[in-house]
N, C-alpha and C. Protein backbone atom coordinates (compact mmCIF):
# COMPACT_ATOMS: atom_id res chain seq x y z
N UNK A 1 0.84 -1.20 0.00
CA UNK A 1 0.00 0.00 0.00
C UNK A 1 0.87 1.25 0.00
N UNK A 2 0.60 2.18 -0.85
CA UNK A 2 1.05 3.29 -0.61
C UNK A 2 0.85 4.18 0.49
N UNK A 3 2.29 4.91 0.74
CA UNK A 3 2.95 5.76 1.72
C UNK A 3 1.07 7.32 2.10
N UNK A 4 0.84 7.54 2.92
CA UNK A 4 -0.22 8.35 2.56
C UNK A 4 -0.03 9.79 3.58
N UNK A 5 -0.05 10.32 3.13
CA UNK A 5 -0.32 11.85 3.66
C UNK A 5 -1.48 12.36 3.17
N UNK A 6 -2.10 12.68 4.50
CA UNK A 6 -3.54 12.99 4.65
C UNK A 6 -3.43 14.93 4.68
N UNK A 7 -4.57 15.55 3.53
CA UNK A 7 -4.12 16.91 3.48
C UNK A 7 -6.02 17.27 4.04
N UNK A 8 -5.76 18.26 4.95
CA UNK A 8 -6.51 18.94 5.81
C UNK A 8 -6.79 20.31 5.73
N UNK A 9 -7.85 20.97 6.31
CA UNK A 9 -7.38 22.61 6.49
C UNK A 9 -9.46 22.72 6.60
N UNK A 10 -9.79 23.91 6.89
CA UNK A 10 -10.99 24.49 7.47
C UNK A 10 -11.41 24.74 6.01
N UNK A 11 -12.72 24.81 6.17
CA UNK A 11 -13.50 25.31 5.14
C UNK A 11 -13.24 26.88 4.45
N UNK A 12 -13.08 26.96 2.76
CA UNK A 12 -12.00 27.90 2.53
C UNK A 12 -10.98 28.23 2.74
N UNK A 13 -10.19 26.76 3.13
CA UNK A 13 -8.38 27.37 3.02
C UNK A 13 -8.00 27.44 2.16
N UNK A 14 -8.71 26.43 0.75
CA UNK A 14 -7.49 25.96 -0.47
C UNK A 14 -7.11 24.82 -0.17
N UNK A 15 -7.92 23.51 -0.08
CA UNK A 15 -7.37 22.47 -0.03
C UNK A 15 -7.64 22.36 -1.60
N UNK A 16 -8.56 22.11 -2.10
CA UNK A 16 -8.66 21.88 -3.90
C UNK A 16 -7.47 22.48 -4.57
N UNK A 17 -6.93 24.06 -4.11
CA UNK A 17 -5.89 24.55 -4.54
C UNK A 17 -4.70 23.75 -4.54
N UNK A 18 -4.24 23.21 -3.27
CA UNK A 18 -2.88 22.73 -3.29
C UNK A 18 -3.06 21.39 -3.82
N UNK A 19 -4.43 20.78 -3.62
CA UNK A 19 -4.55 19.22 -4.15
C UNK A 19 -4.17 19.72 -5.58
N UNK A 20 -4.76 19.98 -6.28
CA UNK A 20 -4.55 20.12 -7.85
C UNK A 20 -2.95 20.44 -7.91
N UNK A 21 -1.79 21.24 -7.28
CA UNK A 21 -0.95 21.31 -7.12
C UNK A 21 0.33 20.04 -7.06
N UNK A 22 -0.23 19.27 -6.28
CA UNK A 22 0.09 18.07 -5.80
C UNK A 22 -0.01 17.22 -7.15
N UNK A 23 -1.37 17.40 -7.58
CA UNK A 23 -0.96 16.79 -9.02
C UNK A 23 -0.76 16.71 -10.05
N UNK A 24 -0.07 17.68 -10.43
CA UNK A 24 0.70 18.17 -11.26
C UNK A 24 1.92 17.68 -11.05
N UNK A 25 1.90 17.43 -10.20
CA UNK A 25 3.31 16.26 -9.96
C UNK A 25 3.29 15.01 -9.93
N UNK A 26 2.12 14.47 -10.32
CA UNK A 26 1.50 13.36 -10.70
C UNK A 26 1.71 12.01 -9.45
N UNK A 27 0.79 12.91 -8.59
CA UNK A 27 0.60 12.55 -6.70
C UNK A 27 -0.94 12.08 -7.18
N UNK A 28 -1.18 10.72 -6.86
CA UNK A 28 -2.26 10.29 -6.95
C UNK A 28 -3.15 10.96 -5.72
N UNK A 29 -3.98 11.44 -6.40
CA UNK A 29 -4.97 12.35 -5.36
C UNK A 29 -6.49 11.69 -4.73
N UNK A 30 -7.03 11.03 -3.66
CA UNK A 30 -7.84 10.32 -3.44
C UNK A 30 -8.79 11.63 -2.31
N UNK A 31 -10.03 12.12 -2.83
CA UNK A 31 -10.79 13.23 -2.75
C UNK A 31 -11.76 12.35 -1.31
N UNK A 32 -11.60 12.74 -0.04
CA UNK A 32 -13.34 12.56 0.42
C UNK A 32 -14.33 13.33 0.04
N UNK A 33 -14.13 14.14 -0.58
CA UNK A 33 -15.44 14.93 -0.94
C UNK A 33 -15.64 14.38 -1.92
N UNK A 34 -15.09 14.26 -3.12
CA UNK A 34 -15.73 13.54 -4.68
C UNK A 34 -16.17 11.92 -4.23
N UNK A 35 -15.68 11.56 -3.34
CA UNK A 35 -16.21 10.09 -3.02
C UNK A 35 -17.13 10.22 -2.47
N UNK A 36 -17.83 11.05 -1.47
CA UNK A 36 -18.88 11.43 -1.04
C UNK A 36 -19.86 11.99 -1.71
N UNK A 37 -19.50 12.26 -3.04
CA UNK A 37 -20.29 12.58 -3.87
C UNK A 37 -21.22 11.40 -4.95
N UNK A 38 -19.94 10.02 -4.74
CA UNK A 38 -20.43 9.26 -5.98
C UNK A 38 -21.11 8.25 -5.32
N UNK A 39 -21.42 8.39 -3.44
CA UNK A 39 -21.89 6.87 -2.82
C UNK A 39 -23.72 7.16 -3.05
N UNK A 40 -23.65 9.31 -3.15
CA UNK A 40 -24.90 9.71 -3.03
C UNK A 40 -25.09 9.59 -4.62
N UNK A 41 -24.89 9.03 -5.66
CA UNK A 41 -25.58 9.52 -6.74
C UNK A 41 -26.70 8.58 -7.18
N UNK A 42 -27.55 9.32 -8.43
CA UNK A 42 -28.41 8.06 -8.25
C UNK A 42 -28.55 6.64 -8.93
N UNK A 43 -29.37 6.36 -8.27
CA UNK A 43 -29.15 4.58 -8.57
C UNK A 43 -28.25 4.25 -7.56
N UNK A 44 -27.76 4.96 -6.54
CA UNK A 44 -27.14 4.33 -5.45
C UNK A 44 -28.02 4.38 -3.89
N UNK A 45 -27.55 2.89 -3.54
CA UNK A 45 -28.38 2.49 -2.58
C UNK A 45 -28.62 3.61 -1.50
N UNK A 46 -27.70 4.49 -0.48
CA UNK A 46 -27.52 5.35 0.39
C UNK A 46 -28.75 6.33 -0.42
N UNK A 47 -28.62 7.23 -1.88
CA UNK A 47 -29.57 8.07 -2.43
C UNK A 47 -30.89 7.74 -1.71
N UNK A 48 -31.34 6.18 -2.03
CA UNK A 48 -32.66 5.87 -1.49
C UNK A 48 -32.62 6.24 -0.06
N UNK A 49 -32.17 5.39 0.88
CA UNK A 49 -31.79 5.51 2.21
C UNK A 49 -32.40 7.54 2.73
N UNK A 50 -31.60 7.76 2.08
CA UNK A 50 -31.61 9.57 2.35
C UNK A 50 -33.66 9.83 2.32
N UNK A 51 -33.86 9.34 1.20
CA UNK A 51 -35.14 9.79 0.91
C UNK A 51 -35.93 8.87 1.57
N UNK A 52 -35.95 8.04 2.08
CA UNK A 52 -37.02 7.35 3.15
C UNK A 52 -36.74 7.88 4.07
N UNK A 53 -35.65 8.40 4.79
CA UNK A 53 -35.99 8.93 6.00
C UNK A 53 -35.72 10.40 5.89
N UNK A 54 -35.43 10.73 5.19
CA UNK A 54 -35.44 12.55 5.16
C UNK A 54 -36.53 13.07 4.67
N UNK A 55 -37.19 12.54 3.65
CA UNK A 55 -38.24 12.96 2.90
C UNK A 55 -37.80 13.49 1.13
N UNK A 56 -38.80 12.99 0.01
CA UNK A 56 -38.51 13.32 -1.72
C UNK A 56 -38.02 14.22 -1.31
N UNK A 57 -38.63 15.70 -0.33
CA UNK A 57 -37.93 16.86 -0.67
C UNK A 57 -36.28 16.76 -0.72
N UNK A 58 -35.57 15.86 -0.46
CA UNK A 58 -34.35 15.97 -0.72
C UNK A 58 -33.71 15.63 -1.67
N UNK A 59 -34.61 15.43 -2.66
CA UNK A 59 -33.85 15.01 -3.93
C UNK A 59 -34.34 16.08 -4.93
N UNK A 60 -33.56 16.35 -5.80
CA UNK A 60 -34.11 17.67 -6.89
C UNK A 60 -34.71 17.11 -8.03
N UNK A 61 -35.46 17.71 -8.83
CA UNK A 61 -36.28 17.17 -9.88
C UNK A 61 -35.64 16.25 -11.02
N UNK A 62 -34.68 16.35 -10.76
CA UNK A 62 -33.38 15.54 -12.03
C UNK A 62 -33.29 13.85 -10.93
N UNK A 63 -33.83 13.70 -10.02
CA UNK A 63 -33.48 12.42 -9.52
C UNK A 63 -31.99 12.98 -8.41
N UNK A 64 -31.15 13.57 -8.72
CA UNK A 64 -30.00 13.86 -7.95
C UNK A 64 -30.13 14.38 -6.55
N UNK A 65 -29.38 14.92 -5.61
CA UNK A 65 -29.39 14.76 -4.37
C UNK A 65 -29.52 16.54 -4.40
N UNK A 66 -30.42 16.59 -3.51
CA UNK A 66 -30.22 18.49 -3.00
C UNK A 66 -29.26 18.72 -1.83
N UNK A 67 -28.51 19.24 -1.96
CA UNK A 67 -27.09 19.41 -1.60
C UNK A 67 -27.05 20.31 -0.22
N UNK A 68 -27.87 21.06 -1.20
CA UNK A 68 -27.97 22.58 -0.05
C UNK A 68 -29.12 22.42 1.10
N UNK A 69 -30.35 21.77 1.02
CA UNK A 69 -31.24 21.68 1.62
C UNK A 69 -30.13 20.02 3.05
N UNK A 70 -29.95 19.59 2.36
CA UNK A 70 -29.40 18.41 3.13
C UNK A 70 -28.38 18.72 4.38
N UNK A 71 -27.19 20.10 3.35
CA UNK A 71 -26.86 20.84 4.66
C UNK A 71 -27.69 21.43 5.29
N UNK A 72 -28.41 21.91 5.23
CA UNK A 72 -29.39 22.71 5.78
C UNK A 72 -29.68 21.85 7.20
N UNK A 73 -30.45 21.05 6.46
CA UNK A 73 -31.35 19.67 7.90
C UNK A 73 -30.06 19.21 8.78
N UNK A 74 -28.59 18.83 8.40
CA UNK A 74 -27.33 18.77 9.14
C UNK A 74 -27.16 19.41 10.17
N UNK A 75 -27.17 21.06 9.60
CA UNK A 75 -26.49 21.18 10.79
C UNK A 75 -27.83 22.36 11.45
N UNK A 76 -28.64 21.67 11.52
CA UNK A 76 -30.30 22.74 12.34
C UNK A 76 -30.51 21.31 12.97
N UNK A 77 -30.04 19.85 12.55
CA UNK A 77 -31.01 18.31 13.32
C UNK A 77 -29.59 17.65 13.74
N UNK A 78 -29.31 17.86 15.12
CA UNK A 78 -27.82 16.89 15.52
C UNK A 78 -28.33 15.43 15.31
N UNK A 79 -29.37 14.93 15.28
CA UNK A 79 -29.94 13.14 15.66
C UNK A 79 -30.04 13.08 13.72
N UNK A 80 -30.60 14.19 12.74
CA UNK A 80 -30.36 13.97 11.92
C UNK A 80 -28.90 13.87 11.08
N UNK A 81 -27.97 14.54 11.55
CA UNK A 81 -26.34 14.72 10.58
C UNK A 81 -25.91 13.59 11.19
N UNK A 82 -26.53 13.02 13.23
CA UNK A 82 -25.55 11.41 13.46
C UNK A 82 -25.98 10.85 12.81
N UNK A 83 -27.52 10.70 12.03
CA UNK A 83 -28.07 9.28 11.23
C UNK A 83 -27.16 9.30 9.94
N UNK A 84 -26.95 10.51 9.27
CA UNK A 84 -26.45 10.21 8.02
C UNK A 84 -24.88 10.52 8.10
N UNK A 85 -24.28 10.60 9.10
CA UNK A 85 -23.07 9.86 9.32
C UNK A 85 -23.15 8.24 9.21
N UNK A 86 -23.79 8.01 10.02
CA UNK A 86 -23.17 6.59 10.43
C UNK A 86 -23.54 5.73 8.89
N UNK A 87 -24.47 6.00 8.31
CA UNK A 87 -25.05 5.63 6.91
C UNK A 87 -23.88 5.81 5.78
N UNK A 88 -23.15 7.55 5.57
CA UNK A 88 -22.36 7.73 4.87
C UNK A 88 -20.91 7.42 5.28
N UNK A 89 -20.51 7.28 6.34
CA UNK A 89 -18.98 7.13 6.70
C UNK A 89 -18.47 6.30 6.71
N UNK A 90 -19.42 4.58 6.74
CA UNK A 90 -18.92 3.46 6.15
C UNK A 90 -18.25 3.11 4.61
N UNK A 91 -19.36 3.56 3.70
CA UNK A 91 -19.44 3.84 2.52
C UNK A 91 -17.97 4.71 2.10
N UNK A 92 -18.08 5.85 2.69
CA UNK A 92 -17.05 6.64 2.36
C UNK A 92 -15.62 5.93 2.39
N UNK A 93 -15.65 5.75 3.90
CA UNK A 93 -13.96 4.62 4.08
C UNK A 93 -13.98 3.63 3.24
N UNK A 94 -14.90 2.70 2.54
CA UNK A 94 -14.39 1.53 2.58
C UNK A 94 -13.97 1.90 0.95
N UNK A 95 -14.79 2.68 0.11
CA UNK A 95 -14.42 3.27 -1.14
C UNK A 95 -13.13 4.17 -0.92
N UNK A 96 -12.82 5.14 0.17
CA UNK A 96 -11.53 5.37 0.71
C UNK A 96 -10.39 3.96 0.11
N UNK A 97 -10.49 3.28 1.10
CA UNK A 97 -9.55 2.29 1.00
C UNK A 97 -9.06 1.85 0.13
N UNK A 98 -10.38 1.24 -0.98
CA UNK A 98 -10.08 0.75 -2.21
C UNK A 98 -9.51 1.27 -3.03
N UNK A 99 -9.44 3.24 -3.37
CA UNK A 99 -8.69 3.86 -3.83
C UNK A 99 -7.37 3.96 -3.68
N UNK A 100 -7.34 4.17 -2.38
CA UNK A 100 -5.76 4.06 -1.53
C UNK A 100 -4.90 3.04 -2.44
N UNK A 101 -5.87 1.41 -2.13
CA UNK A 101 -5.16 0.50 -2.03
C UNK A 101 -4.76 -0.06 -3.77
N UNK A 102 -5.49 1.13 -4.56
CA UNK A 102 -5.41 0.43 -6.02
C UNK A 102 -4.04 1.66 -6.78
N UNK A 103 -4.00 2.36 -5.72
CA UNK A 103 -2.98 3.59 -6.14
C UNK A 103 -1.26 3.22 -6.70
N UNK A 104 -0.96 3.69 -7.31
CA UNK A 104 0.76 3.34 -8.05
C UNK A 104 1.88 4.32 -7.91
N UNK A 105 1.70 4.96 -7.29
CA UNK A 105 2.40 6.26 -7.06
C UNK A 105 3.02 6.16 -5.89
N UNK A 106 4.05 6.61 -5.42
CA UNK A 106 4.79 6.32 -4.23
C UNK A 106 4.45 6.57 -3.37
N UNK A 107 3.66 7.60 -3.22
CA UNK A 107 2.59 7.89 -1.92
C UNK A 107 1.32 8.81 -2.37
N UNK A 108 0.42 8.80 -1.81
CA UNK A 108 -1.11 9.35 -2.15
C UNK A 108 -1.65 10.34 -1.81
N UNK A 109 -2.22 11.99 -1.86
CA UNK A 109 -2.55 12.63 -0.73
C UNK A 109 -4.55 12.17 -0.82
N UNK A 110 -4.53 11.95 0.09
CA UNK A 110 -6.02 12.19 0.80
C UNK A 110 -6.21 13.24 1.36
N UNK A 111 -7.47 13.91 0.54
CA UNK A 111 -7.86 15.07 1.19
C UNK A 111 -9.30 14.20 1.92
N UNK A 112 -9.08 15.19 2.75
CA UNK A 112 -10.08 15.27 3.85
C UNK A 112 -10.16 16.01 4.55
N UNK A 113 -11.42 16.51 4.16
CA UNK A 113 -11.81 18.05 5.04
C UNK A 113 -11.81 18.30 6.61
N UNK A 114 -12.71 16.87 6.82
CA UNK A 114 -12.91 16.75 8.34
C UNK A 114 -12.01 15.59 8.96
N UNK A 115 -10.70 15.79 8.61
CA UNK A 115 -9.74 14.61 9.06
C UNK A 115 -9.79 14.50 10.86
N UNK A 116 -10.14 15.69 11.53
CA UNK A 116 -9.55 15.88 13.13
C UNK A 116 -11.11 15.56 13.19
N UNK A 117 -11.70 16.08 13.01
CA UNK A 117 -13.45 15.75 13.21
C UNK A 117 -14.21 14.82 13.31
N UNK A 118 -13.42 13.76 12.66
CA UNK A 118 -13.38 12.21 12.53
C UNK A 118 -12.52 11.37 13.23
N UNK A 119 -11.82 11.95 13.37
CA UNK A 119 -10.53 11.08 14.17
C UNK A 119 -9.65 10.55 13.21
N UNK A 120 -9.68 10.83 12.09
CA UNK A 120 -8.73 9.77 11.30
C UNK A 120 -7.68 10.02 10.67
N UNK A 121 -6.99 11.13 11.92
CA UNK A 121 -5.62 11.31 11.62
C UNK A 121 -4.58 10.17 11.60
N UNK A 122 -4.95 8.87 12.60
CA UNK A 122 -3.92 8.22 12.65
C UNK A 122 -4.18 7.01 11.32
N UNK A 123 -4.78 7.28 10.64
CA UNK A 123 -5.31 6.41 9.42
C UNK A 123 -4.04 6.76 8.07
N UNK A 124 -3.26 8.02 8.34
CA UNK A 124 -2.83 8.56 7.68
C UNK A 124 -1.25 8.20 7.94
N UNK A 125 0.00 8.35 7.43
CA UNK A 125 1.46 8.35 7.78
C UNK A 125 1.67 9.64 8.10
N UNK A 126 0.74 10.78 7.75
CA UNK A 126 1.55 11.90 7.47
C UNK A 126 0.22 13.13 7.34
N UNK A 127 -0.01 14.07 8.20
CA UNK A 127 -1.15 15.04 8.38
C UNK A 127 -0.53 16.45 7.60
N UNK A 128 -0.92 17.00 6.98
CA UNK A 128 -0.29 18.46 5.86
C UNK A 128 -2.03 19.28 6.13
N UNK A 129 -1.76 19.88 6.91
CA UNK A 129 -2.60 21.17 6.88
C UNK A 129 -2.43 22.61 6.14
N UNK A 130 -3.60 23.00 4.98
CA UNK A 130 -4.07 23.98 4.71
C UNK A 130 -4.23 24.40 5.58
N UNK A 131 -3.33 26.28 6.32
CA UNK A 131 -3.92 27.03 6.96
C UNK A 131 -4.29 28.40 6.83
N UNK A 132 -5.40 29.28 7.35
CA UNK A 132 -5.23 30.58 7.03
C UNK A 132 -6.37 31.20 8.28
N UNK A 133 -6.24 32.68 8.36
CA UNK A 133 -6.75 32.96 9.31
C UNK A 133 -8.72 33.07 9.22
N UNK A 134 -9.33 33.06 10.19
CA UNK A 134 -10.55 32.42 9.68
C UNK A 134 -10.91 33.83 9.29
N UNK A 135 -10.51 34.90 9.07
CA UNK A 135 -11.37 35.45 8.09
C UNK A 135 -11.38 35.53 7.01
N UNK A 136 -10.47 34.89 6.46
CA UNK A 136 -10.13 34.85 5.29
C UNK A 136 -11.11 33.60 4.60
N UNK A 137 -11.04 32.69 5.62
CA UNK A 137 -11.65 31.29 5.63
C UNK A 137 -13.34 32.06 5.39
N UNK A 138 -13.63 33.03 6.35
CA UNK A 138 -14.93 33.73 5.87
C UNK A 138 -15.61 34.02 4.91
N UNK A 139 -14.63 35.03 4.08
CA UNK A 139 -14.63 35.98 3.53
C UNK A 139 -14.88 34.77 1.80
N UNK A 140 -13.75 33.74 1.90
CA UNK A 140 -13.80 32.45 0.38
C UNK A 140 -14.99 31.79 0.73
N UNK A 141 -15.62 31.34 1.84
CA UNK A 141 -16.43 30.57 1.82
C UNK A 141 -17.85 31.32 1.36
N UNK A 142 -18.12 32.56 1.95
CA UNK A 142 -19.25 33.97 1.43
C UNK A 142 -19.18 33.90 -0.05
N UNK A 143 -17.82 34.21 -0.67
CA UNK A 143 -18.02 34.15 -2.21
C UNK A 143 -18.30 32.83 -3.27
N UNK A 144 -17.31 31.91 -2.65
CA UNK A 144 -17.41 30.65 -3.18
C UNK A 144 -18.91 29.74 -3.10
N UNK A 145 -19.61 30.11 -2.14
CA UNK A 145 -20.65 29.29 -1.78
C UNK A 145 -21.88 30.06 -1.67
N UNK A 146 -22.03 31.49 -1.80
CA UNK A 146 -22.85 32.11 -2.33
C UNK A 146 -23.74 32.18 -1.06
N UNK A 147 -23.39 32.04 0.07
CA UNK A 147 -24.01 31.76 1.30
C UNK A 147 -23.82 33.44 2.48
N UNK A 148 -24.79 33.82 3.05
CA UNK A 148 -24.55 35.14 4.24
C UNK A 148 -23.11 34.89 5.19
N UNK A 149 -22.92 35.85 6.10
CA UNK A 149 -21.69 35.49 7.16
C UNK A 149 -22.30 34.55 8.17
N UNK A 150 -23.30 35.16 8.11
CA UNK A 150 -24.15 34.04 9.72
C UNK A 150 -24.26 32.43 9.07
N UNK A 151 -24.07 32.31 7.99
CA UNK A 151 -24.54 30.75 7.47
C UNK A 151 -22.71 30.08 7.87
N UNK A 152 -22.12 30.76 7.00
CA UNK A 152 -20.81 30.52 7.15
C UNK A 152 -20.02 30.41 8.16
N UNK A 153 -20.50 30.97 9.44
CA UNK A 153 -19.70 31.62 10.97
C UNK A 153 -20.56 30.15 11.21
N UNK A 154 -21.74 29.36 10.64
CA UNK A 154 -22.33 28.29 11.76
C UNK A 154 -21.21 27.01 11.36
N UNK A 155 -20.76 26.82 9.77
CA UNK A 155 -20.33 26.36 8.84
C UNK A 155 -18.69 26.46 9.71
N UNK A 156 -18.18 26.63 10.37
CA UNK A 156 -16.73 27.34 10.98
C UNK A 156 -16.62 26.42 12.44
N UNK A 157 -17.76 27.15 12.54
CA UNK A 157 -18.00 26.40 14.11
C UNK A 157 -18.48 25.17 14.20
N UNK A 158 -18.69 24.81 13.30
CA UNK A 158 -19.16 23.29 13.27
C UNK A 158 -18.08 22.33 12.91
N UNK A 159 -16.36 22.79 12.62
CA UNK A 159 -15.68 22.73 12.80
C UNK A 159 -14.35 22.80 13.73
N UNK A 160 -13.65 21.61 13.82
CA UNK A 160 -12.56 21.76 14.98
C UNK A 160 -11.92 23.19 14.82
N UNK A 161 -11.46 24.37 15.94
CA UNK A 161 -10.72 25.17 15.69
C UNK A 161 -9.34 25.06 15.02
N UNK A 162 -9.29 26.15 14.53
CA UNK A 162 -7.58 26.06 13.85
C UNK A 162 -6.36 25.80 14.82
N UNK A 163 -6.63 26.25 15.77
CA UNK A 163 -5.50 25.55 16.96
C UNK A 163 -5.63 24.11 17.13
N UNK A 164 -6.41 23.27 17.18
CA UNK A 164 -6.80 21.88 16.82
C UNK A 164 -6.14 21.24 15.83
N UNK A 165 -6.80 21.87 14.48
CA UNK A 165 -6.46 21.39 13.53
C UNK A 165 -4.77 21.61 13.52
N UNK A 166 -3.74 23.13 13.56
CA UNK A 166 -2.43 22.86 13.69
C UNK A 166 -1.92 21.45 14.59
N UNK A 167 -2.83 21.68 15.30
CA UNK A 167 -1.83 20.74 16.92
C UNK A 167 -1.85 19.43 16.15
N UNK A 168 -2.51 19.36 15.21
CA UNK A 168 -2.70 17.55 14.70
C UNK A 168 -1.40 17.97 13.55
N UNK A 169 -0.62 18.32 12.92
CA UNK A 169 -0.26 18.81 11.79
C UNK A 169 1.30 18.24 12.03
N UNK A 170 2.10 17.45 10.76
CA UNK A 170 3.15 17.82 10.85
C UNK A 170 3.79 18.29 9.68
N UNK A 171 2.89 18.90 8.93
CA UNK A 171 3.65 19.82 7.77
C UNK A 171 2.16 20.83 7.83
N UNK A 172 2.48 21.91 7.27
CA UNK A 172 1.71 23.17 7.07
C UNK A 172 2.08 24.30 5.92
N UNK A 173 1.01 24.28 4.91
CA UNK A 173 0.88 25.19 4.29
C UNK A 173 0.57 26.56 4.09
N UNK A 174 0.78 27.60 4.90
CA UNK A 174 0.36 28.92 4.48
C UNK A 174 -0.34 29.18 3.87
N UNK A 175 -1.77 29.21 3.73
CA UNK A 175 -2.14 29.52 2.47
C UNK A 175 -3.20 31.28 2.57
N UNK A 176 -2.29 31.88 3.45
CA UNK A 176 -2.85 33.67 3.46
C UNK A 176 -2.93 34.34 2.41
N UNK A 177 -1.89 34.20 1.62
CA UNK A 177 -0.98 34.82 0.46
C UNK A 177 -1.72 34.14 -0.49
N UNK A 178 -0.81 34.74 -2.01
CA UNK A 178 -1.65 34.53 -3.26
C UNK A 178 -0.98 32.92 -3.43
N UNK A 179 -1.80 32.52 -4.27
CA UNK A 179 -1.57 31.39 -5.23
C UNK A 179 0.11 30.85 -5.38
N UNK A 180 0.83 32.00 -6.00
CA UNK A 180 1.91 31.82 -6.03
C UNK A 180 2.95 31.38 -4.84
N UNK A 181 2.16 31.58 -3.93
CA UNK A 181 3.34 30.80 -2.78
C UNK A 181 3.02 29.38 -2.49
N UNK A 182 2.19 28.79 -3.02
CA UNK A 182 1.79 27.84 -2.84
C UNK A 182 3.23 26.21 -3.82
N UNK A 183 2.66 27.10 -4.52
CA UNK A 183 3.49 26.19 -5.75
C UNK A 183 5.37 25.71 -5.31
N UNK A 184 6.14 26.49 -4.57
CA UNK A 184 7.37 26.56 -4.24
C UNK A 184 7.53 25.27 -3.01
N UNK A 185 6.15 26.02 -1.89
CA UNK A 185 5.99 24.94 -0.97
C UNK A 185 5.38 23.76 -1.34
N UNK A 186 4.72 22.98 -2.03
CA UNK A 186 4.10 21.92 -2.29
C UNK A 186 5.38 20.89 -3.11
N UNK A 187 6.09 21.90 -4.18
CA UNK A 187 7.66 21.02 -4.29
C UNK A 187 8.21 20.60 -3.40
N UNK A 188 8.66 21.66 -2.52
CA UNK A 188 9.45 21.22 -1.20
C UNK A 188 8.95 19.83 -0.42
N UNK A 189 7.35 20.28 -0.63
CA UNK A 189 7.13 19.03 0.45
C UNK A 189 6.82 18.07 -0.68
N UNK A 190 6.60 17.63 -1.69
CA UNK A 190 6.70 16.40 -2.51
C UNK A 190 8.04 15.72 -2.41
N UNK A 191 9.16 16.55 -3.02
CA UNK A 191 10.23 16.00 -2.22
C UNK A 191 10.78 15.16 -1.04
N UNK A 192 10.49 15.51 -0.07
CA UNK A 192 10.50 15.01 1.39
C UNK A 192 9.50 14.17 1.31
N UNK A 193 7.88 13.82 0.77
CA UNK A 193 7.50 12.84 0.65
C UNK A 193 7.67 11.76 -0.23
N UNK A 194 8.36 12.02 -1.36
CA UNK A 194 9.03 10.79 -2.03
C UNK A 194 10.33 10.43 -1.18
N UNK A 195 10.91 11.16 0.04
CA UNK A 195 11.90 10.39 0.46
C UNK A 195 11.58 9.46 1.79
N UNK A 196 10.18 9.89 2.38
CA UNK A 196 9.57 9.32 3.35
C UNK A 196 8.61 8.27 3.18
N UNK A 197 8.50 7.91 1.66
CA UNK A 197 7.78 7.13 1.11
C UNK A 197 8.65 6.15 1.04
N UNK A 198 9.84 6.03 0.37
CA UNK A 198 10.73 5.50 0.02
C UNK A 198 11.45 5.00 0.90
N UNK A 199 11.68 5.67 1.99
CA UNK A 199 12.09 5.15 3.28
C UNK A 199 11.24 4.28 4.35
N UNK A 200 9.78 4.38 3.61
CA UNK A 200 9.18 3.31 4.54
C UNK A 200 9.08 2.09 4.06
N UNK A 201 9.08 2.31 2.57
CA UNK A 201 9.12 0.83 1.01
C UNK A 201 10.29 0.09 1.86
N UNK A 202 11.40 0.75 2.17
CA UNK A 202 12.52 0.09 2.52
C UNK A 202 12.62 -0.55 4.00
N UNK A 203 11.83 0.06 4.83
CA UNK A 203 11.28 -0.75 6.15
C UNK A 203 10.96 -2.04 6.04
N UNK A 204 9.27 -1.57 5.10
CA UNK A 204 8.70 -2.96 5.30
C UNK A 204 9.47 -3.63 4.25
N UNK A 205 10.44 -3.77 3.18
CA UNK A 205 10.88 -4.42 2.34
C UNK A 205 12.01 -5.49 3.80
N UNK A 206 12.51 -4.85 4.62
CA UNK A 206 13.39 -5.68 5.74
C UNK A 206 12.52 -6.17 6.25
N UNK A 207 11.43 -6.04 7.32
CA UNK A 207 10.78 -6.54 8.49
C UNK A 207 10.54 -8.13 7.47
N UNK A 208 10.27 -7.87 5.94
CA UNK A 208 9.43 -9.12 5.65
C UNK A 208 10.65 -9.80 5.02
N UNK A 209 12.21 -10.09 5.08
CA UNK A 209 13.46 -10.88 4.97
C UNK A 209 13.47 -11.63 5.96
């Protein structure tokens, strides 16, 4: 199995930013969010699941999943976001895994938004946090998502703090600044992960002599 560094950061840091970064260096990239996207689509079993107990209104006239209304019921129903955890987070890991485990690349980044939120930092070799200050985190999530400050400030807090998320971290990205600083640091650290990749190939290549 490939070497894995798990990439993190709060809503609106630029994790999509540095992921796409990452592969451009042709870092096999394994998304929880796009996988979370394909367990809900339709003709998949969970889609149904959602709509027997949430109600049709959650599906949009195309058969597909309403996205926005679903956050909505999340985070206004705590007994509703635990039901469709425990429904989606199986699903998610075990399609997780299979990606991981079909990967060819010397090591993999997994993004995952809610890596500390979940606990599944230690699932990872290696934690790389997107960071920036939360107003900034504000200010991308308001434009990007087309959403008020009060939707977004609930959207924040429904998240581990950024002191959290650092304290789990052993690499960190800056991501305050433009675009361009991004690109210098994401070399640096590909580097050091093809040598920490490579250095673990060579572990388990002994333990099993």
């Amino acid at each position: 199995m490939s070497y894995v560094v798990a990439l993190t950061g709060g809503i609106g840091s630029g994790k999509s930013t540095v992921a796409e970064s990452f592969a451009r260096h042709g870092v096999s990239i394994v998304d929880a969010d796009v996988i979370a996207r394909q367990v809900v689509e339709p003709g998949q079993p969970a889609l149904h699941d959602l709509a027997v107990r949430l109600g049709q209104q959650i599906l949009l006239p195309d058969g597909s999943l309403n996205r926005a209304l679903l956050r909505e019921i999340i985070f206004s129903d705590p007994t509703a976001k635990q039901w469709v955890n425990q429904l989606l987070h199986p699903l998610i890991h075990a399609k997780t895994r299979q990606f991981i485990a079909a990967a060819t690349t010397p090591y993999v980044l997994w993004v995952v938004p809610l890596l500390i939120e979940n606990g599944l930092q230690k699932q990872a070799n290696r934690v790389l946090v997107v960071d920036v200050d939360e107003q900034t985190q504000l200010a991308r999530t308001m434009l990007r998502d087309g959403v008020d400050r009060q939707q977004a400030e609930r959207i924040l807090c429904a998240q581990v703090s950024r002191q959290q998320r650092l304290a789990c971290a052993d690499d960190i990205i800056d991501n305050n600044g433009g675009a361009e600083t991004i690109e210098p640091r994401v070399a640096s650290l590909h580097s050091r992960y093809l040598e920490l990749a490579a250095s673990a190939t060579r572990q388990d290549i002994d333990k099993n002599e």
